[in-house]
PDB file of N, CA and C in Angstrom:
ATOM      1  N   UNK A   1     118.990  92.813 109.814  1.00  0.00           N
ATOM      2  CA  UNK A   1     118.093  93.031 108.697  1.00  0.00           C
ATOM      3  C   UNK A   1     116.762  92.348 108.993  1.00  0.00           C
ATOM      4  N   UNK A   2     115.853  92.831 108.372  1.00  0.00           N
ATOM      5  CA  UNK A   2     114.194  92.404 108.641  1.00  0.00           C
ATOM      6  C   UNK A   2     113.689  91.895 107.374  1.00  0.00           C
ATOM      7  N   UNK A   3     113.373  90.967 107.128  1.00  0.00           N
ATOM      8  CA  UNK A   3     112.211  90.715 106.166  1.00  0.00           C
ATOM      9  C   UNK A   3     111.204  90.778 105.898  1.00  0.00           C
ATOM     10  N   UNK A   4     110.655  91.651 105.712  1.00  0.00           N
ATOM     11  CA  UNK A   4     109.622  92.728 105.035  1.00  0.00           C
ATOM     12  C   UNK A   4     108.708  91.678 104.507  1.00  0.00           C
ATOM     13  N   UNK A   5     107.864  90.992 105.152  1.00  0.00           N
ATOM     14  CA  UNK A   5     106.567  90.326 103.714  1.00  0.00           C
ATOM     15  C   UNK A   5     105.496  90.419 103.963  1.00  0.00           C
ATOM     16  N   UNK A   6     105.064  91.759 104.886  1.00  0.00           N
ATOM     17  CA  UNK A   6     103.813  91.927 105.306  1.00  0.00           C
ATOM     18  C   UNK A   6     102.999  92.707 104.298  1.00  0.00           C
ATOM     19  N   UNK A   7     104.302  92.991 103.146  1.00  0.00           N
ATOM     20  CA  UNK A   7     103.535  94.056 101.565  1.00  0.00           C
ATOM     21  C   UNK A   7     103.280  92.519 100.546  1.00  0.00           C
ATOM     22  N   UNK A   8     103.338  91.973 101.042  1.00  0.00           N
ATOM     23  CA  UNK A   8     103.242  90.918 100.055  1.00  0.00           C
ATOM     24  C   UNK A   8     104.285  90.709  98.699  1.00  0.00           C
ATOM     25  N   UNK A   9     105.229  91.091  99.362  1.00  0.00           N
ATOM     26  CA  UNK A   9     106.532  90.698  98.468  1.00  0.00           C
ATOM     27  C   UNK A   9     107.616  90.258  99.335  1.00  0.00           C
ATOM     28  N   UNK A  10     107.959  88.827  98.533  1.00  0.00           N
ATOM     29  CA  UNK A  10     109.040  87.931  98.932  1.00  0.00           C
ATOM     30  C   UNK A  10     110.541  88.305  99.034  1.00  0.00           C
ATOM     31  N   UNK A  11     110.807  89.583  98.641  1.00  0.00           N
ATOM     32  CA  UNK A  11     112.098  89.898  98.147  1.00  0.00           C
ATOM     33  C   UNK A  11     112.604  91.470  98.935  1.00  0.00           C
ATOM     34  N   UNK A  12     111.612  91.400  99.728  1.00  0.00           N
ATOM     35  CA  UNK A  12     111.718  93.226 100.159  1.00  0.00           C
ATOM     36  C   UNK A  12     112.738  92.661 101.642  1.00  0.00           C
ATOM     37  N   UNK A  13     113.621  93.306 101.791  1.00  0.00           N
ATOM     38  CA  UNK A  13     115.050  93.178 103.219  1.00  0.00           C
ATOM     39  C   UNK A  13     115.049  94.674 103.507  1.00  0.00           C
ATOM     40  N   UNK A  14     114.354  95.145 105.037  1.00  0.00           N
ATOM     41  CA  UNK A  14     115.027  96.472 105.200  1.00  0.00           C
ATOM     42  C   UNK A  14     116.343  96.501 106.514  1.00  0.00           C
ATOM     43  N   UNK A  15     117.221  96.896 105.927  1.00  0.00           N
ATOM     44  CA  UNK A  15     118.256  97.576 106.953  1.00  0.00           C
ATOM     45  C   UNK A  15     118.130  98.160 107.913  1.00  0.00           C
ATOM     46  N   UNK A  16     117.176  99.160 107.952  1.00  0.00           N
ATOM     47  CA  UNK A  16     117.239 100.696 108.643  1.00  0.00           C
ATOM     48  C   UNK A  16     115.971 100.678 108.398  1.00  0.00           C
ATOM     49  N   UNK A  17     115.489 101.591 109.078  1.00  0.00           N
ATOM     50  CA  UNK A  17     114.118 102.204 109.131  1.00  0.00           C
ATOM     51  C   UNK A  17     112.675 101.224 109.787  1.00  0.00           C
ATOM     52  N   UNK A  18     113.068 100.510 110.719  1.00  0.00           N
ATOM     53  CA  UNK A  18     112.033 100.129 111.308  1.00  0.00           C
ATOM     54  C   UNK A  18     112.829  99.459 112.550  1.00  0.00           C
ATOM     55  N   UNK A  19     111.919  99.535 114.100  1.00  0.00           N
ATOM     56  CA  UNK A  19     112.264  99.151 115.209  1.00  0.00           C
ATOM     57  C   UNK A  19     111.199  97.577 116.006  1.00  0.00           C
ATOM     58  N   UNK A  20     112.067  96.997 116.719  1.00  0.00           N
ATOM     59  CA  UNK A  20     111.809  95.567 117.083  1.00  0.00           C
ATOM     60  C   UNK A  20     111.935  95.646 118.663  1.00  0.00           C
ATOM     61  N   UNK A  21     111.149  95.031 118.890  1.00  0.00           N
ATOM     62  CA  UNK A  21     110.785  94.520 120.936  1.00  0.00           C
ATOM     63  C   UNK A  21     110.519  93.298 120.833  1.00  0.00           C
ATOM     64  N   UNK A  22     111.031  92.780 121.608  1.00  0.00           N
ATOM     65  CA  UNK A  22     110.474  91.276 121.981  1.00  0.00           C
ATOM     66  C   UNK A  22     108.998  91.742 123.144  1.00  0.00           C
ATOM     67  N   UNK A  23     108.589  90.780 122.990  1.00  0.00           N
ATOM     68  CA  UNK A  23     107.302  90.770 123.678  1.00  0.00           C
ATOM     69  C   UNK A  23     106.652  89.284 124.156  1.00  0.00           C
ATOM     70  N   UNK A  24     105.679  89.154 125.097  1.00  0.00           N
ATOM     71  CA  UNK A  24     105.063  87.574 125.597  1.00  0.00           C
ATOM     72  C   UNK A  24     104.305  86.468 124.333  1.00  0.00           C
ATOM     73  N   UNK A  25     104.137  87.419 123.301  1.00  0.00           N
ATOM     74  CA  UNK A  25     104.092  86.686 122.110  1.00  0.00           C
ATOM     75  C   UNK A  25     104.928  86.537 120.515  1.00  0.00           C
ATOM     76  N   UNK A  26     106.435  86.987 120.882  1.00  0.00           N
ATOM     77  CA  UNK A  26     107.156  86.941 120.417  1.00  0.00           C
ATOM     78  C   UNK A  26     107.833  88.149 119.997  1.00  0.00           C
ATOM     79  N   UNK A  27     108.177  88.179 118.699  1.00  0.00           N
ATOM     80  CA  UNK A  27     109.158  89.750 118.547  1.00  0.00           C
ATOM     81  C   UNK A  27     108.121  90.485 117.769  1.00  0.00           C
ATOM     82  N   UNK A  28     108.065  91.581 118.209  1.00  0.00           N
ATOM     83  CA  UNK A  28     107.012  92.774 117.629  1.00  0.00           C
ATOM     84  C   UNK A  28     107.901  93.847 116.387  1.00  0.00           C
ATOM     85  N   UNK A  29     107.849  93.772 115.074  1.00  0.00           N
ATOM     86  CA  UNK A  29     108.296  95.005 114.706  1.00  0.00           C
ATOM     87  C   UNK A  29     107.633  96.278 113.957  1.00  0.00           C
ATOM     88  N   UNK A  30     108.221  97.245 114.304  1.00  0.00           N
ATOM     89  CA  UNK A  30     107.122  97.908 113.262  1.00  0.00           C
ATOM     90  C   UNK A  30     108.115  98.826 112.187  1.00  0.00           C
ATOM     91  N   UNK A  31     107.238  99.606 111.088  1.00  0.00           N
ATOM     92  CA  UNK A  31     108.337 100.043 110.414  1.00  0.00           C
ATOM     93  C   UNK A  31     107.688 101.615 110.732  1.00  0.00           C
ATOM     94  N   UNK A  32     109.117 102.081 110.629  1.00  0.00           N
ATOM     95  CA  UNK A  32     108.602 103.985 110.978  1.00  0.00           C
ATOM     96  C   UNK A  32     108.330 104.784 109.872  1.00  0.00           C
ATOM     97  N   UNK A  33     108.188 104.590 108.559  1.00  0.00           N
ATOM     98  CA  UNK A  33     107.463 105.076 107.346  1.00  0.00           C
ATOM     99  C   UNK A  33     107.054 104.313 106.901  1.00  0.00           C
ATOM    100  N   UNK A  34     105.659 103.698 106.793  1.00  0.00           N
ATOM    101  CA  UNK A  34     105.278 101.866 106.034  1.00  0.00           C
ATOM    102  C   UNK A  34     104.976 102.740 104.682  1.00  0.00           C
ATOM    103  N   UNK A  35     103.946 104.035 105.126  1.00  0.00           N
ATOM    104  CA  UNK A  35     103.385 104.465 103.766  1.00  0.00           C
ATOM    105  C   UNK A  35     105.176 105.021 102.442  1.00  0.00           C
ATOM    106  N   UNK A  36     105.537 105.672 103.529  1.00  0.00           N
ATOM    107  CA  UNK A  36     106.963 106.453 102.450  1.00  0.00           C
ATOM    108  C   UNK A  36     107.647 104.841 101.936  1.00  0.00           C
ATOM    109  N   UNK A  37     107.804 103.238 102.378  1.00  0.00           N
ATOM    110  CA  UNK A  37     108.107 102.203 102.187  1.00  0.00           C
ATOM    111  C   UNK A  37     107.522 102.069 101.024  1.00  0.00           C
ATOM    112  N   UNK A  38     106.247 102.236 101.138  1.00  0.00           N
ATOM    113  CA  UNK A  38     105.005 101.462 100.075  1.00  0.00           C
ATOM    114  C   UNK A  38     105.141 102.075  98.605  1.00  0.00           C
ATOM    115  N   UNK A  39     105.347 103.656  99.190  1.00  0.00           N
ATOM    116  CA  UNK A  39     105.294 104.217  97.859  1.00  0.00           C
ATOM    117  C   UNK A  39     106.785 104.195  96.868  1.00  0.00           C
ATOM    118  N   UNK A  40     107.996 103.892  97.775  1.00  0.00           N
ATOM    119  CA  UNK A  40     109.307 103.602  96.913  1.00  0.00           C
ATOM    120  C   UNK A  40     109.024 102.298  96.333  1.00  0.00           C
ATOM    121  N   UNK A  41     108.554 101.495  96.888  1.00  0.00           N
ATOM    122  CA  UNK A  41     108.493  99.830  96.272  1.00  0.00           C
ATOM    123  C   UNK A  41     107.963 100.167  94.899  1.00  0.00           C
ATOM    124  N   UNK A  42     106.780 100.500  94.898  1.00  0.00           N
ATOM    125  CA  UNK A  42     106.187 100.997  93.914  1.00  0.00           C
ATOM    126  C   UNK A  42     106.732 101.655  93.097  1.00  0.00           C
ATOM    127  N   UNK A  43     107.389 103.013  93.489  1.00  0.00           N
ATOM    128  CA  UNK A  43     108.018 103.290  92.389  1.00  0.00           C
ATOM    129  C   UNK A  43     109.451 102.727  91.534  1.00  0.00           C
ATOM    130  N   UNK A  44     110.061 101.471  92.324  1.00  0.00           N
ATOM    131  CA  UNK A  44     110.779 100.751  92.183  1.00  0.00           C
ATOM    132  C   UNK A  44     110.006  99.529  91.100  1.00  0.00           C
ATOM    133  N   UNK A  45     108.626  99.242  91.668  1.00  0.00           N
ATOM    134  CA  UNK A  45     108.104  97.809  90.534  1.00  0.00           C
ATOM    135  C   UNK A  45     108.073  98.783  89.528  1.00  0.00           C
ATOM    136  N   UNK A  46     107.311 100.055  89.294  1.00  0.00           N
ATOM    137  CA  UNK A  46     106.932 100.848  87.855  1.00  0.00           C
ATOM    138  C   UNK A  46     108.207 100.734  86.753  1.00  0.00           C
ATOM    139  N   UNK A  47     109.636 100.856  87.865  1.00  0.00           N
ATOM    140  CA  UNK A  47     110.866 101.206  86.727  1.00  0.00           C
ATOM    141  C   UNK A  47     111.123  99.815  86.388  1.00  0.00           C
ATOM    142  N   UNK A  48     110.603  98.708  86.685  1.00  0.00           N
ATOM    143  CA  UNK A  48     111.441  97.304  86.482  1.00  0.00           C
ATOM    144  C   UNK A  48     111.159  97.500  85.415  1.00  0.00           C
ATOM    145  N   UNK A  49     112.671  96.187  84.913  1.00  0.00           N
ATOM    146  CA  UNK A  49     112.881  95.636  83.519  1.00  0.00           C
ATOM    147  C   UNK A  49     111.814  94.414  83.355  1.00  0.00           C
ATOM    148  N   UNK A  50     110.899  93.891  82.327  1.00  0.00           N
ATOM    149  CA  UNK A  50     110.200  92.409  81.930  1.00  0.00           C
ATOM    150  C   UNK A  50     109.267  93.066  82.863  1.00  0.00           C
ATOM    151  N   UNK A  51     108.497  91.570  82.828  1.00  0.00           N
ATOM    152  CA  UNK A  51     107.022  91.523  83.699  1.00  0.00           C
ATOM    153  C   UNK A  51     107.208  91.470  84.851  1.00  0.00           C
ATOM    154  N   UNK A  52     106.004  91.899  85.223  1.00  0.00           N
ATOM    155  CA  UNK A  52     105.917  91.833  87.116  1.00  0.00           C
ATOM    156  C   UNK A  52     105.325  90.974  87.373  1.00  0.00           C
ATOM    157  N   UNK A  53     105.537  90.429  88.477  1.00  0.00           N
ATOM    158  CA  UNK A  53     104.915  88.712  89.332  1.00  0.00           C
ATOM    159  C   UNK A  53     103.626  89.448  89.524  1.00  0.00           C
ATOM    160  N   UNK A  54     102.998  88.282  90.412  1.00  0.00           N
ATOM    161  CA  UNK A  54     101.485  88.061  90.670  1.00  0.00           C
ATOM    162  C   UNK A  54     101.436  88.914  92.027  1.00  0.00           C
ATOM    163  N   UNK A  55     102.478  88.532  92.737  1.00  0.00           N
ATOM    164  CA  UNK A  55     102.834  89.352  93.733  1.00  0.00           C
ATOM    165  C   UNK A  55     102.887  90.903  93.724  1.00  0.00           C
ATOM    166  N   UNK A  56     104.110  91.114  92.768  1.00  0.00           N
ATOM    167  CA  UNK A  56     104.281  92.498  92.246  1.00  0.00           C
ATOM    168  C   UNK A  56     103.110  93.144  91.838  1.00  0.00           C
ATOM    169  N   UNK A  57     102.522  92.241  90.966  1.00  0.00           N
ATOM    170  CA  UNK A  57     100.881  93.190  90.353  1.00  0.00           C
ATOM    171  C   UNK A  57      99.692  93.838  91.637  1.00  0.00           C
ATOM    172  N   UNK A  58      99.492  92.308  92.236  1.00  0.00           N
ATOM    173  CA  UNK A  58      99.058  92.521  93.531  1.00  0.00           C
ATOM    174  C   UNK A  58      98.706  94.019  94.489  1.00  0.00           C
ATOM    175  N   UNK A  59      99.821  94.101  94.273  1.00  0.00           N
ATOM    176  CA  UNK A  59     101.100  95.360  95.580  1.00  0.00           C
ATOM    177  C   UNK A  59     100.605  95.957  94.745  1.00  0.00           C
ATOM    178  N   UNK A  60     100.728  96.595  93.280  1.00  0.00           N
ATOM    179  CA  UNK A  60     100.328  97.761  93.304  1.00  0.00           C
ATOM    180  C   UNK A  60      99.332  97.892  93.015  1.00  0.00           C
ATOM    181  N   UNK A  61      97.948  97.163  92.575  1.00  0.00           N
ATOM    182  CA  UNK A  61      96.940  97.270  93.050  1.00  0.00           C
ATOM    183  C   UNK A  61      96.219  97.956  94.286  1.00  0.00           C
ATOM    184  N   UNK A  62      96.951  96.969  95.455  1.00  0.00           N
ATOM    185  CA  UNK A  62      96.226  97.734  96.637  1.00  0.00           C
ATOM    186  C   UNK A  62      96.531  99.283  97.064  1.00  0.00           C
ATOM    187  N   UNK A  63      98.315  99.282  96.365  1.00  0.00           N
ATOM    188  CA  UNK A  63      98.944 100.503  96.810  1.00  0.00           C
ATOM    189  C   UNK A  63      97.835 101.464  96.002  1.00  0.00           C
ATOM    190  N   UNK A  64      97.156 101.545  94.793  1.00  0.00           N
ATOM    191  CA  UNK A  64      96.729 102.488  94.480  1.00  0.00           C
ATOM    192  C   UNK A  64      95.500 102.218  94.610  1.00  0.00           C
ATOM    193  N   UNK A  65      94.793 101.205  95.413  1.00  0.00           N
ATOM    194  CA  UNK A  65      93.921 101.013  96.439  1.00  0.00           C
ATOM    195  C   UNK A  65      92.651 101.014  94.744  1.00  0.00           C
ATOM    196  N   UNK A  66      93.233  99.875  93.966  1.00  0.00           N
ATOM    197  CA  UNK A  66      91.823  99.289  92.792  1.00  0.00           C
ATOM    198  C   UNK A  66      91.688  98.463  93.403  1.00  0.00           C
ATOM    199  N   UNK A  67      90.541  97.664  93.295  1.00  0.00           N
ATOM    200  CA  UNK A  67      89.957  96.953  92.783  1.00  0.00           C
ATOM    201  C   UNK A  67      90.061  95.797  91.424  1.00  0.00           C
ATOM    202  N   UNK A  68      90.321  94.703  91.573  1.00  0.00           N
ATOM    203  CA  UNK A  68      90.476  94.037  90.257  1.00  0.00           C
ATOM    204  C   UNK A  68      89.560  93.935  89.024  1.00  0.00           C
ATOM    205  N   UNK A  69      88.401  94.416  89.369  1.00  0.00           N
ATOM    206  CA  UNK A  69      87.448  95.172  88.332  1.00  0.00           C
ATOM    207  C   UNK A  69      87.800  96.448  87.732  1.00  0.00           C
ATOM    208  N   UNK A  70      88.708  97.722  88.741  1.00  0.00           N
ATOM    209  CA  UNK A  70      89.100  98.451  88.069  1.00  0.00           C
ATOM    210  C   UNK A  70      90.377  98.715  86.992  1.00  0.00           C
ATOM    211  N   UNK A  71      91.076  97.632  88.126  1.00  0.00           N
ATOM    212  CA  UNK A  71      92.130  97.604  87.276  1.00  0.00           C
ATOM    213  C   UNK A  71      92.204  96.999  85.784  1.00  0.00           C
ATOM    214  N   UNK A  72      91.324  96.171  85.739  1.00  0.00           N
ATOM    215  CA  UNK A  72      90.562  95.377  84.558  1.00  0.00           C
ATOM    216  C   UNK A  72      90.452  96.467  83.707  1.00  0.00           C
ATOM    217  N   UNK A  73      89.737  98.048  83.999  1.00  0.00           N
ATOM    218  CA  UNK A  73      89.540  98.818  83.113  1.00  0.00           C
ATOM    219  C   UNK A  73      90.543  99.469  82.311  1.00  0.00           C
ATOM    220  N   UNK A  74      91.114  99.818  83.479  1.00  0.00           N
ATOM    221  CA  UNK A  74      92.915 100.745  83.427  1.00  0.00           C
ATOM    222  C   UNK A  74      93.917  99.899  82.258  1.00  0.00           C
ATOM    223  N   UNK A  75      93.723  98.481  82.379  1.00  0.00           N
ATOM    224  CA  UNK A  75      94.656  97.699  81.666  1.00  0.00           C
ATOM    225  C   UNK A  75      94.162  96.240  80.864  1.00  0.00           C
ATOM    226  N   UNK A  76      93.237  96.572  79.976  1.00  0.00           N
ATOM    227  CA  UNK A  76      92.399  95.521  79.274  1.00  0.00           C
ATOM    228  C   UNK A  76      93.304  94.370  78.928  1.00  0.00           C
ATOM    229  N   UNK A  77      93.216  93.299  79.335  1.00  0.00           N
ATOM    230  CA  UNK A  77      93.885  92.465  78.954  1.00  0.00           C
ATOM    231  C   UNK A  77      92.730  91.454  78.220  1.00  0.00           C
ATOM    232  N   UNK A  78      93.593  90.373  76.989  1.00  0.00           N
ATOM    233  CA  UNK A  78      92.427  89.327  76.295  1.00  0.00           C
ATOM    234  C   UNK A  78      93.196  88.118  76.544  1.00  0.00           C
ATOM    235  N   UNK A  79      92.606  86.613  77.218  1.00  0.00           N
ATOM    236  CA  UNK A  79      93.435  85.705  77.045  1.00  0.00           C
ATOM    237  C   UNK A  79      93.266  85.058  76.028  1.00  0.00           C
ATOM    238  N   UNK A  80      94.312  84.438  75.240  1.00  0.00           N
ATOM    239  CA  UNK A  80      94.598  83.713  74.348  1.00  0.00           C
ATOM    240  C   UNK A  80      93.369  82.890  73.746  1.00  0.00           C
TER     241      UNK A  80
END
């Protein structure tokens, strides 16, 4: 198994679907669908139960490639 934290989530383990070489600067892996990866995560944070981490928010930010000004628009938040 691989640990996945190059999406910026602490919790992502893939099984299958990505290949590893060692190499003169250590072990190289890559994954063979990052985008088809990116977009299940995602549709995996959308169905969660409670709030999403800082992390989680993060991720789908970039996945739908805002901006934290835009997303600002999309989802007005007021603090306390």
């Amino acid at each position: 198994m691989y640990h996945y934290t190059e999406c910026g989530l602490r919790n992502v383990w893939l099984e299958n679907g990505y290949n590893s070489r060692k190499t003169g600067y250590g072990e190289a892996v890559s994954v063979e669908d990052v985008d088809g990866l990116h977009a299940l995560l995602a549709l995996r944070l959308a169905d969660k139960k409670g709030s999403l981490t800082a992390a989680e928010l993060r991720f789908l930010r970039t996945h739908l490639c805002l901006s934290q000004a835009s997303l600002a628009t999309v989802f007005p938040v007021s603090l306390p």
